[in-house]
Each structure stands twice: as C-alpha cells, then as structure tokens.
N, C-alpha and C. Protein backbone atom coordinates (compact mmCIF):
# COMPACT_ATOMS: atom_id res chain seq x y z
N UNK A 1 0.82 -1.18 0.00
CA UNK A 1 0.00 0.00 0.00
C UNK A 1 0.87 1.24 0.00
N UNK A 2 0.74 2.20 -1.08
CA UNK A 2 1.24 3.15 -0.81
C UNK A 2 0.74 4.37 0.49
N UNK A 3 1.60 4.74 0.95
CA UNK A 3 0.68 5.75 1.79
C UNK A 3 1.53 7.31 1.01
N UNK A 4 -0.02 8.09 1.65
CA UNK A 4 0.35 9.41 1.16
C UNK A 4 -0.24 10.50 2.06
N UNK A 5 0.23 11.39 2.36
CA UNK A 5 -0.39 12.65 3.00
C UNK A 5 -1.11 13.40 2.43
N UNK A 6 -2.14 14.15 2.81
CA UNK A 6 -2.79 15.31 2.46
C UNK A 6 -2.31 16.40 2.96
N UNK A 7 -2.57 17.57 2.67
CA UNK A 7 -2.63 18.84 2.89
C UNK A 7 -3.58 19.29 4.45
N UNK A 8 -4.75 19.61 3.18
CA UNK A 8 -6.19 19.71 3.89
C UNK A 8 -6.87 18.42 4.17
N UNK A 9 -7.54 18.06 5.25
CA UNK A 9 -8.47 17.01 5.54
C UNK A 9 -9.70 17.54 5.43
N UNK A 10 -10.78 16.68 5.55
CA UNK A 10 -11.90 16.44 6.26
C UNK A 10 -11.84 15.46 7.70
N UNK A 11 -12.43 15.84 8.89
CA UNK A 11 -12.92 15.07 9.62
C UNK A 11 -14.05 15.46 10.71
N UNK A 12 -14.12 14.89 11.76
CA UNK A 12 -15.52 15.15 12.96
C UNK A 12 -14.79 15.37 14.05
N UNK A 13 -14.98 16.43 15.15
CA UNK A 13 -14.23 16.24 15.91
C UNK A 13 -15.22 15.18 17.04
N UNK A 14 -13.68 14.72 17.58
CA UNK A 14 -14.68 13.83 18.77
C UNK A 14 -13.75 14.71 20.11
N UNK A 15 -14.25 14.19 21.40
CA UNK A 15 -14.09 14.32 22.87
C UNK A 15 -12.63 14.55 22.70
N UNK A 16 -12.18 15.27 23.57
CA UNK A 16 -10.95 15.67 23.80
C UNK A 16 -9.97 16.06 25.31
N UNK A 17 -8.89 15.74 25.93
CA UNK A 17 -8.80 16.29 26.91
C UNK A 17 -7.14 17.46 26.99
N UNK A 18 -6.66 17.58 25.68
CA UNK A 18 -6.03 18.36 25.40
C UNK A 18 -6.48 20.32 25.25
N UNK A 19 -6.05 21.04 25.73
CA UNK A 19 -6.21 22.49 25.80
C UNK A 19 -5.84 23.56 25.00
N UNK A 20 -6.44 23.59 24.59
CA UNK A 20 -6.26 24.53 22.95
C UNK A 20 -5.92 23.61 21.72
N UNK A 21 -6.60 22.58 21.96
CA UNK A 21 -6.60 21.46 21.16
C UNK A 21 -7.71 20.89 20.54
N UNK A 22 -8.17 20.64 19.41
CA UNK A 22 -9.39 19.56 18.95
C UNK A 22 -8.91 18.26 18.97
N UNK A 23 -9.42 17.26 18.51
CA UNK A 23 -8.97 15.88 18.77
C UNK A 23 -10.20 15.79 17.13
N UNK A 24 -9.55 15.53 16.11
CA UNK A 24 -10.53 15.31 14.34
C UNK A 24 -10.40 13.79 14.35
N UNK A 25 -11.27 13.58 14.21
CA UNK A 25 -11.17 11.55 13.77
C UNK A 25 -11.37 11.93 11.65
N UNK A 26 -10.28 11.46 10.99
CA UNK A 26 -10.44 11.52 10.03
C UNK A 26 -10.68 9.77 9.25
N UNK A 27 -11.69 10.14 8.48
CA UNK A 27 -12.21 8.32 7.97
C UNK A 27 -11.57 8.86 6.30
N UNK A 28 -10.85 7.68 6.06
CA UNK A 28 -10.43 7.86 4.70
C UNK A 28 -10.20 6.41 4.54
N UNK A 29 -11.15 5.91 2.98
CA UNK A 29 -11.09 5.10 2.33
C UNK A 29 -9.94 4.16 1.90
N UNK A 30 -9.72 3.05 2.19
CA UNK A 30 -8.51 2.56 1.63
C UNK A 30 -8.84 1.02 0.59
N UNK A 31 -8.87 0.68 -0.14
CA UNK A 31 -8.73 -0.22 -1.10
C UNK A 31 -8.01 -1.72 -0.34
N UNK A 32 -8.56 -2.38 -0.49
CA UNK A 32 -8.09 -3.70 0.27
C UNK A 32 -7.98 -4.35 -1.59
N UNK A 33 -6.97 -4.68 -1.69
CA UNK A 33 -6.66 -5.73 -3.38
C UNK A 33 -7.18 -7.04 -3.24
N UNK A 34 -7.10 -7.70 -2.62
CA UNK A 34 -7.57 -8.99 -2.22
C UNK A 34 -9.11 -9.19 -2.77
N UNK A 35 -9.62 -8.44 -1.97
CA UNK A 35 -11.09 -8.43 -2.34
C UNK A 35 -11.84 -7.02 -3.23
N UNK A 36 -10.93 -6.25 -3.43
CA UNK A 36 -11.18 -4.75 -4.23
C UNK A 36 -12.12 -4.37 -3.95
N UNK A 37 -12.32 -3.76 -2.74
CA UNK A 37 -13.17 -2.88 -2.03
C UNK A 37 -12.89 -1.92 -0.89
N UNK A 38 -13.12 -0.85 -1.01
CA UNK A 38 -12.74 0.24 -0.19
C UNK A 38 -13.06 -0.27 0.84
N UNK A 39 -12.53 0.36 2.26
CA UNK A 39 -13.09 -0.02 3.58
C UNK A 39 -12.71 1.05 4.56
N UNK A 40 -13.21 1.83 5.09
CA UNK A 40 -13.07 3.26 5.98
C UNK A 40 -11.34 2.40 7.29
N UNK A 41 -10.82 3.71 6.75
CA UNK A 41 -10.30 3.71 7.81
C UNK A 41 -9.99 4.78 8.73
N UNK A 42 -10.08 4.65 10.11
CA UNK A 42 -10.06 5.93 10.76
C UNK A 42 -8.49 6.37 11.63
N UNK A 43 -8.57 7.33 11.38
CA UNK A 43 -7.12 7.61 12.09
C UNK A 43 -7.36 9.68 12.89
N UNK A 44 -6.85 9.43 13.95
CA UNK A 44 -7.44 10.78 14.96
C UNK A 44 -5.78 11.84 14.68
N UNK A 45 -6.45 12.85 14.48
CA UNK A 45 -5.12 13.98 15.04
C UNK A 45 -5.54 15.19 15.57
N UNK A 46 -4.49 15.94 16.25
CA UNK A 46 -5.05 16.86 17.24
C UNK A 46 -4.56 18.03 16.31
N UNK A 47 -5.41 19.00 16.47
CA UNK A 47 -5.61 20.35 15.52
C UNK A 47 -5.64 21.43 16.56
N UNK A 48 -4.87 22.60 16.34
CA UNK A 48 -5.08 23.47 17.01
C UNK A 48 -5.83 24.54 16.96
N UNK A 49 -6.69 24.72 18.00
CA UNK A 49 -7.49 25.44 18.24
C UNK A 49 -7.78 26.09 19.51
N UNK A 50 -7.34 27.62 19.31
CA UNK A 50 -6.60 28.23 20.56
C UNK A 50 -8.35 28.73 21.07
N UNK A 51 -8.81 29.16 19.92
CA UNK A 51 -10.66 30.60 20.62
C UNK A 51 -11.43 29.07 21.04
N UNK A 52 -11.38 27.78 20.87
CA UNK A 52 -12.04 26.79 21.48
C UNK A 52 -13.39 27.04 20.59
N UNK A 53 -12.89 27.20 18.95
CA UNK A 53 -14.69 27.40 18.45
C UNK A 53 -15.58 26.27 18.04
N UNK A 54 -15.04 25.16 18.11
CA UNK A 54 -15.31 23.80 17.74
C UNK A 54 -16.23 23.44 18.65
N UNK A 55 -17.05 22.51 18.24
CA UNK A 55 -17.95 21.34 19.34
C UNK A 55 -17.66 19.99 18.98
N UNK A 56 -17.83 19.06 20.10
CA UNK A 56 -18.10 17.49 19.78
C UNK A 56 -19.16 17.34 18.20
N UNK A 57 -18.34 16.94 17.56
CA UNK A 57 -19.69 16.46 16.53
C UNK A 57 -19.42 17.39 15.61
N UNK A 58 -19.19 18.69 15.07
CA UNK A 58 -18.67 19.40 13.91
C UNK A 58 -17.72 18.72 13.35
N UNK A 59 -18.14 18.77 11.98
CA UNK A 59 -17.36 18.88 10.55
C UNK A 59 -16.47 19.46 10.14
N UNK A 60 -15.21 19.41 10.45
CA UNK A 60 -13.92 20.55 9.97
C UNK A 60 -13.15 20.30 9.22
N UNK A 61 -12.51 21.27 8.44
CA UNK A 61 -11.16 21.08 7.42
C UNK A 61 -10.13 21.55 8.18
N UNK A 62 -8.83 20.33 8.76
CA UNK A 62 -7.80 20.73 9.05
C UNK A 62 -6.28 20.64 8.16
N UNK A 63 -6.02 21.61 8.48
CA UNK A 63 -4.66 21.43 7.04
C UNK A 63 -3.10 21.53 8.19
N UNK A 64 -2.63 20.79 7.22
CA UNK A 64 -1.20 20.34 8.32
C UNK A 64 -0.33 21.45 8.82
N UNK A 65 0.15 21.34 9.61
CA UNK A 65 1.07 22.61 10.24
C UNK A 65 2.49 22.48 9.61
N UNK A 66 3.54 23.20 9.27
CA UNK A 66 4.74 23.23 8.96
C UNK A 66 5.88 22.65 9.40
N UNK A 67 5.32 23.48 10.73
CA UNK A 67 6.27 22.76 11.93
C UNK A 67 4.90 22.55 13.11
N UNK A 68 5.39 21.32 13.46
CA UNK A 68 4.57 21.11 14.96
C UNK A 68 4.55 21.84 16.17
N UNK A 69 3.36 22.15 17.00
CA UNK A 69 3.35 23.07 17.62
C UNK A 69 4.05 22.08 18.98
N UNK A 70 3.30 21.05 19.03
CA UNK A 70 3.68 19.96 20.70
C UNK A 70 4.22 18.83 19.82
N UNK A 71 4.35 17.70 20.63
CA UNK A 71 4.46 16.49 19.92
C UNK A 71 3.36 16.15 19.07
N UNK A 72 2.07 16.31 20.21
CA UNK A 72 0.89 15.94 19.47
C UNK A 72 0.26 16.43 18.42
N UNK A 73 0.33 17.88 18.38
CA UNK A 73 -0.66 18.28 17.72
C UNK A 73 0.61 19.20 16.41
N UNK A 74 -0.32 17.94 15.22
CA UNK A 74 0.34 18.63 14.29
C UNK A 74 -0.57 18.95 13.45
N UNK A 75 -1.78 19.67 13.67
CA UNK A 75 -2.70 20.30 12.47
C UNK A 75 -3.34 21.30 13.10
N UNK A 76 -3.77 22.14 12.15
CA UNK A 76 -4.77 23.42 12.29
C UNK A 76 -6.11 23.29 11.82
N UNK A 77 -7.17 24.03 12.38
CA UNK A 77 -8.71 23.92 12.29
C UNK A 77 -8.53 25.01 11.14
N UNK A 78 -8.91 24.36 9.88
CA UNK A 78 -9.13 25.54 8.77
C UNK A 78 -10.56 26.28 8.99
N UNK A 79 -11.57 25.49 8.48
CA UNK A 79 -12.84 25.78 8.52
C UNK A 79 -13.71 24.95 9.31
N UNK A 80 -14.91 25.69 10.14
CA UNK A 80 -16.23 24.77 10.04
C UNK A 80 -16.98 24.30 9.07
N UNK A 81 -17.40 23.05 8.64
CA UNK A 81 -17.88 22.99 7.54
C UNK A 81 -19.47 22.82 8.04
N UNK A 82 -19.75 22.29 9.11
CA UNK A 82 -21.14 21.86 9.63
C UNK A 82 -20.90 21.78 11.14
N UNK A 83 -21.87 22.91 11.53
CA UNK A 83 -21.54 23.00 13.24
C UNK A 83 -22.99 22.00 13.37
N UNK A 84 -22.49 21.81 14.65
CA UNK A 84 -23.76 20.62 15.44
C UNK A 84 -24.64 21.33 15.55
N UNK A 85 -25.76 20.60 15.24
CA UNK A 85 -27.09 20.98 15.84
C UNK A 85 -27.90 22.97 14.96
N UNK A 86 -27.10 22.90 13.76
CA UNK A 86 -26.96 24.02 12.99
C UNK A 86 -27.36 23.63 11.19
N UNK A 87 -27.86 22.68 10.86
CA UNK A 87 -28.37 21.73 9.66
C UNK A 87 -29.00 22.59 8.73
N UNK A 88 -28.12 23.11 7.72
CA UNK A 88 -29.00 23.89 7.00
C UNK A 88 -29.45 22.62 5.58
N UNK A 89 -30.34 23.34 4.91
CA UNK A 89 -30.98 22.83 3.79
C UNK A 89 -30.25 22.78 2.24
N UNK A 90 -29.19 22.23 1.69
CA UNK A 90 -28.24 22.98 0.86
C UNK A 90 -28.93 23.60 -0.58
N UNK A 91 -30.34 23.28 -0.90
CA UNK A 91 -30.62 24.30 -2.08
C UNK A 91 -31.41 25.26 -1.32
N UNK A 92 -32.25 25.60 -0.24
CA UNK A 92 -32.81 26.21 0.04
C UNK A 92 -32.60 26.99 1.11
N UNK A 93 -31.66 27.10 1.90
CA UNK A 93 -30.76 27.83 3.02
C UNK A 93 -31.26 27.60 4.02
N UNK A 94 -32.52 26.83 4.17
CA UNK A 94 -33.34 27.08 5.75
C UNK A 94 -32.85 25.88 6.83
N UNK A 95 -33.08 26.47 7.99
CA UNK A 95 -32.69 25.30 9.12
C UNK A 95 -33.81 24.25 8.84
N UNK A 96 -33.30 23.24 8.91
CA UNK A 96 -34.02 21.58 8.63
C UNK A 96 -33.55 20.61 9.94
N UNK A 97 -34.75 19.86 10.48
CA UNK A 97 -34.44 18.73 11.38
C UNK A 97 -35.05 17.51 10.24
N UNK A 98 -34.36 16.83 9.93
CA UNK A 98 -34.11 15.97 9.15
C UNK A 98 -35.45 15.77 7.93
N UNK A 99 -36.52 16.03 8.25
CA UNK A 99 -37.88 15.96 7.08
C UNK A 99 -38.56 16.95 7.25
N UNK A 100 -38.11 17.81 8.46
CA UNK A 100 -39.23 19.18 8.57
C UNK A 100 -38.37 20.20 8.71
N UNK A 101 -38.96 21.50 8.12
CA UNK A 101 -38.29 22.55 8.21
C UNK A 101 -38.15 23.36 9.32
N UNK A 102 -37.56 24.26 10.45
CA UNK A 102 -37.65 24.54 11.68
C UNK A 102 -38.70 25.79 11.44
N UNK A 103 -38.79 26.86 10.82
CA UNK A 103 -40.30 27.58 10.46
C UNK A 103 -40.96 27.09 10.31
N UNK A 104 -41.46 26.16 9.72
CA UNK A 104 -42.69 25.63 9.49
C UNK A 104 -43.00 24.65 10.84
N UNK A 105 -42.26 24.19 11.13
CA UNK A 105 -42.74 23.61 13.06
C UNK A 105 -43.22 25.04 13.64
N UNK A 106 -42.84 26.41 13.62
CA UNK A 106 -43.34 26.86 14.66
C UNK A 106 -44.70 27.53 13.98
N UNK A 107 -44.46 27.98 12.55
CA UNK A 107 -45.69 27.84 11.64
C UNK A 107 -46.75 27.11 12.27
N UNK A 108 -46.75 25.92 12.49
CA UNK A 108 -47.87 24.69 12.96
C UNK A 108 -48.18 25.02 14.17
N UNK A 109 -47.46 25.65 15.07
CA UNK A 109 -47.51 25.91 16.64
C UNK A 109 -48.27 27.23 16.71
N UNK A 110 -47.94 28.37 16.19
CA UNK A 110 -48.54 29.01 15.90
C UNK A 110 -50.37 29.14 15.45
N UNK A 111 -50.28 28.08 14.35
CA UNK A 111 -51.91 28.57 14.12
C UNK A 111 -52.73 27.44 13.97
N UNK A 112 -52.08 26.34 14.65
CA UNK A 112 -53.03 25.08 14.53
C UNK A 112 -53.49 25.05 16.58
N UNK A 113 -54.52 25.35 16.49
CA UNK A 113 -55.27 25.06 18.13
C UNK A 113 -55.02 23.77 18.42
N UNK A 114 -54.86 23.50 19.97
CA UNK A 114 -54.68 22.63 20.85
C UNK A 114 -56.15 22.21 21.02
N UNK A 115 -56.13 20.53 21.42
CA UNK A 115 -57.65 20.13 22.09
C UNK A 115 -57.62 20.98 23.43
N UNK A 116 -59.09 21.39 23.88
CA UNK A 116 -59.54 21.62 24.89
C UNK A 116 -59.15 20.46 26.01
N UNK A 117 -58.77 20.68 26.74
CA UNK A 117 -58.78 19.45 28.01
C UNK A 117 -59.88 19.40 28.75
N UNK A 118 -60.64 18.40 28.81
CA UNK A 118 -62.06 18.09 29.49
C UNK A 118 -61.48 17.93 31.13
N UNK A 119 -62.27 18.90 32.34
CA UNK A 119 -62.33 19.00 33.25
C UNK A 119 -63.15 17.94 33.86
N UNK A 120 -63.25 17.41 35.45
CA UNK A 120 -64.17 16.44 35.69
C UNK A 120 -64.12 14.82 35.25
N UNK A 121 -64.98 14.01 35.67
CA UNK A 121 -64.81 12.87 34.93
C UNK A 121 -66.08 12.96 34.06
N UNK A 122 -65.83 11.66 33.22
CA UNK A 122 -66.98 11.85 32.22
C UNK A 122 -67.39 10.13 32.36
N UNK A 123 -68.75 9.82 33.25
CA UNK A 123 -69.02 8.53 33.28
C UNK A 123 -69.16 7.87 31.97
N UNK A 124 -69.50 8.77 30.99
CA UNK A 124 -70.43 7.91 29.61
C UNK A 124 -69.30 7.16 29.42
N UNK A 125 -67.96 7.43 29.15
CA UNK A 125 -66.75 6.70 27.95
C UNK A 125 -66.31 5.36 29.58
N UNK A 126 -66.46 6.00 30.64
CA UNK A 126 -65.83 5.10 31.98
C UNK A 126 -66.31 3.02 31.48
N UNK A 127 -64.93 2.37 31.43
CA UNK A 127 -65.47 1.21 31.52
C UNK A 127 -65.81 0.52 32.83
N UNK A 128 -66.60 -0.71 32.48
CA UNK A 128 -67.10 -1.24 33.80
C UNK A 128 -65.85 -2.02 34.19
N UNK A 129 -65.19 -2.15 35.76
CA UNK A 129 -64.39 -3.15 36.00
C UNK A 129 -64.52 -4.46 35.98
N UNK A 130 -65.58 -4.54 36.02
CA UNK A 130 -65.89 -6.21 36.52
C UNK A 130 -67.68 -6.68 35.91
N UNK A 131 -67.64 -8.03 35.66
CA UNK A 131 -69.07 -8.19 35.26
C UNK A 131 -70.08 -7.70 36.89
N UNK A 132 -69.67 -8.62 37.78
CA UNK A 132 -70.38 -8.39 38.91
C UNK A 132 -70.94 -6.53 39.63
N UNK A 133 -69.73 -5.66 38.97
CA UNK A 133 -69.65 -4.58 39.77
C UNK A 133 -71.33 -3.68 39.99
N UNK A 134 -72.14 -4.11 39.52
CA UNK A 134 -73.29 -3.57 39.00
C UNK A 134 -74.07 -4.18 40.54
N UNK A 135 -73.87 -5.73 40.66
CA UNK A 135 -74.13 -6.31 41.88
C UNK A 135 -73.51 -5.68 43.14
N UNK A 136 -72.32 -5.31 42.81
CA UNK A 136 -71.58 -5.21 44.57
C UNK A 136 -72.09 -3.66 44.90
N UNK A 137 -72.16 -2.92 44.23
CA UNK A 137 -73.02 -1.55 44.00
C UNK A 137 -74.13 -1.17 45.16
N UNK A 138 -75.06 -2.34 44.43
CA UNK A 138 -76.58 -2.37 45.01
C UNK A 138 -76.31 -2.96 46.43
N UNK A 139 -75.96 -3.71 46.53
CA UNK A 139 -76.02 -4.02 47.96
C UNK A 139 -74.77 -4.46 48.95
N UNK A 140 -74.80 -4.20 49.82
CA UNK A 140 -73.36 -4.53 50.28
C UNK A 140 -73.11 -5.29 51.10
N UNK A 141 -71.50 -5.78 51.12
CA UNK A 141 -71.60 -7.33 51.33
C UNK A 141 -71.36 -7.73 52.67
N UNK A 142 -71.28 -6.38 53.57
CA UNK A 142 -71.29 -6.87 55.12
C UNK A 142 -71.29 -5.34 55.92
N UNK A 143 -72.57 -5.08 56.70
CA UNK A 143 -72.83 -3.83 57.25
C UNK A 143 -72.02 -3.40 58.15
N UNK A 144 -71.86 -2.17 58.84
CA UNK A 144 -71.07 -2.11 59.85
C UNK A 144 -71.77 -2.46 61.29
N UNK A 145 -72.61 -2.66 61.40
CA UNK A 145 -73.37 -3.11 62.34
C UNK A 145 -73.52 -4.30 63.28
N UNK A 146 -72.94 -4.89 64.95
CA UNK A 146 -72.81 -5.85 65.00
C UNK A 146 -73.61 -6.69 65.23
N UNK A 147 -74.62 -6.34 65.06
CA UNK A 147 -75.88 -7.17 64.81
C UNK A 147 -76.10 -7.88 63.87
N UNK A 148 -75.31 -7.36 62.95
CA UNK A 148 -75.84 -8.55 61.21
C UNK A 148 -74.99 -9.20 61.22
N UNK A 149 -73.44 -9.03 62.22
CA UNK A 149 -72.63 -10.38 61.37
C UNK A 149 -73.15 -11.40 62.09
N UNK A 150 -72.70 -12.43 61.00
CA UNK A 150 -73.20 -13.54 61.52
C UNK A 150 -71.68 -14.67 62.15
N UNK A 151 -71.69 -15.04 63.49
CA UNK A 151 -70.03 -15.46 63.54
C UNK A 151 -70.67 -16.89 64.21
C-alpha cells in the first residue's frame, strides 16, 4: 500500500482532553486488493485550536502545520464545515431537522389550536371493571353493624 499525505483534511471532531486542542477523527477510504473494495479507515489527530470554536460532533477542514506546535498536535482547524445541531438545507438555506423545516414547526404551533382538556370525569366513555360490579353496588356485602354479622 502506498501511503500518502494530504494537505487539507476532512474530519468530525470527537471528545478531547487536550487544551487549545481539537482531537478530528479523520475516515479515509482505503482499497483492500484482495477483495477490491474500499473499507473506511479511521485515524485521529489533534488540531489546534486556541478561541475553542469547535464542538463534539462538527465537521472541519484541518490542514497540516509546517512545523509542529507539541508532539501531538500537528494540524490546524481551517474551517467549520457543519456546526452541530446548525443543519442547513443545501438548495434552500433554511434550518431543517431531518424531514421538517424549523419555520414551518413553529408555523404549525402558531396557528393550529390545541384540544380543549375536558375538566371532571366523564361517566359515559368510563369502563365497567368487573361483570359483577353492578351487583356489589346495590347491595353490600357486610354492614357495619354488630348485629348482622353472623359469627
């Protein structure tokens, strides 16, 4: 396999415990000959990033540093390409949660009325618990009185 460097990457950043640091997991395709099929492979590097503008989960282009700043960290945060939780629509510019547009949710909130909530109980819809319950109702099955029990 030949290997080769890039310049610029793509990757995601993940969790990090370095300081003024990102931590990019970059997935890049590699060709297995045997069976001739690509198969992701992932490999992490730490990018520097001093204003901390990154989140877990953004999309960034990091491009290699000249000289290394630490041991670790030998790349720079070029661009955001997709901040978390920030999903725009790419022909139509609008914020999107995956099948709905975020205006048009509050569109719907806006001018579609809520049911009334019914106060009270309402016997008509109430089911019966038990076949008998109609029986235990009418009469009852031992008075408080100590005259009626029978011992």
């Amino acid at each position: 396999m030949a290997s080769h460097s890039s310049r610029i990457l793509l990757g995601q950043v993940v969790q990090s415990k370095l300081r003024d640091a990102a931590k990019v997991q970059i997935t890049r395709l590699v060709l297995d000959e045997y069976v001739m099929q690509y198969f992701p492979n992932k490999s992490k590097v730490f990018s520097f990033d001093p204003k901390k503008v990154t989140k877990v989960g953004d999309i960034v282009l990091v491009k290699e540093l000249e000289a290394k700043r630490t041991a670790f960290i030998t790349h720079k945060i070029e661009k955001i390409i997709y901040s978390v939780g920030n999903v725009r629509d790419p022909i139509t510019g609008r914020r999107c949660d995956s099948k709905s547009y975020w205006d048009e949710d509050e569109r719907k909130k806006l001018f579609e009325k809520e049911p009334e909530e019914k106060t009270g109980l309402d016997e008509t819809f109430a089911e019966k618990r038990s076949v008998y319950e109609d029986d235990r109702m009418k009469e009852p099955i031992m008075s408080l009185d100590r005259k009626d029990w029978k011992i």
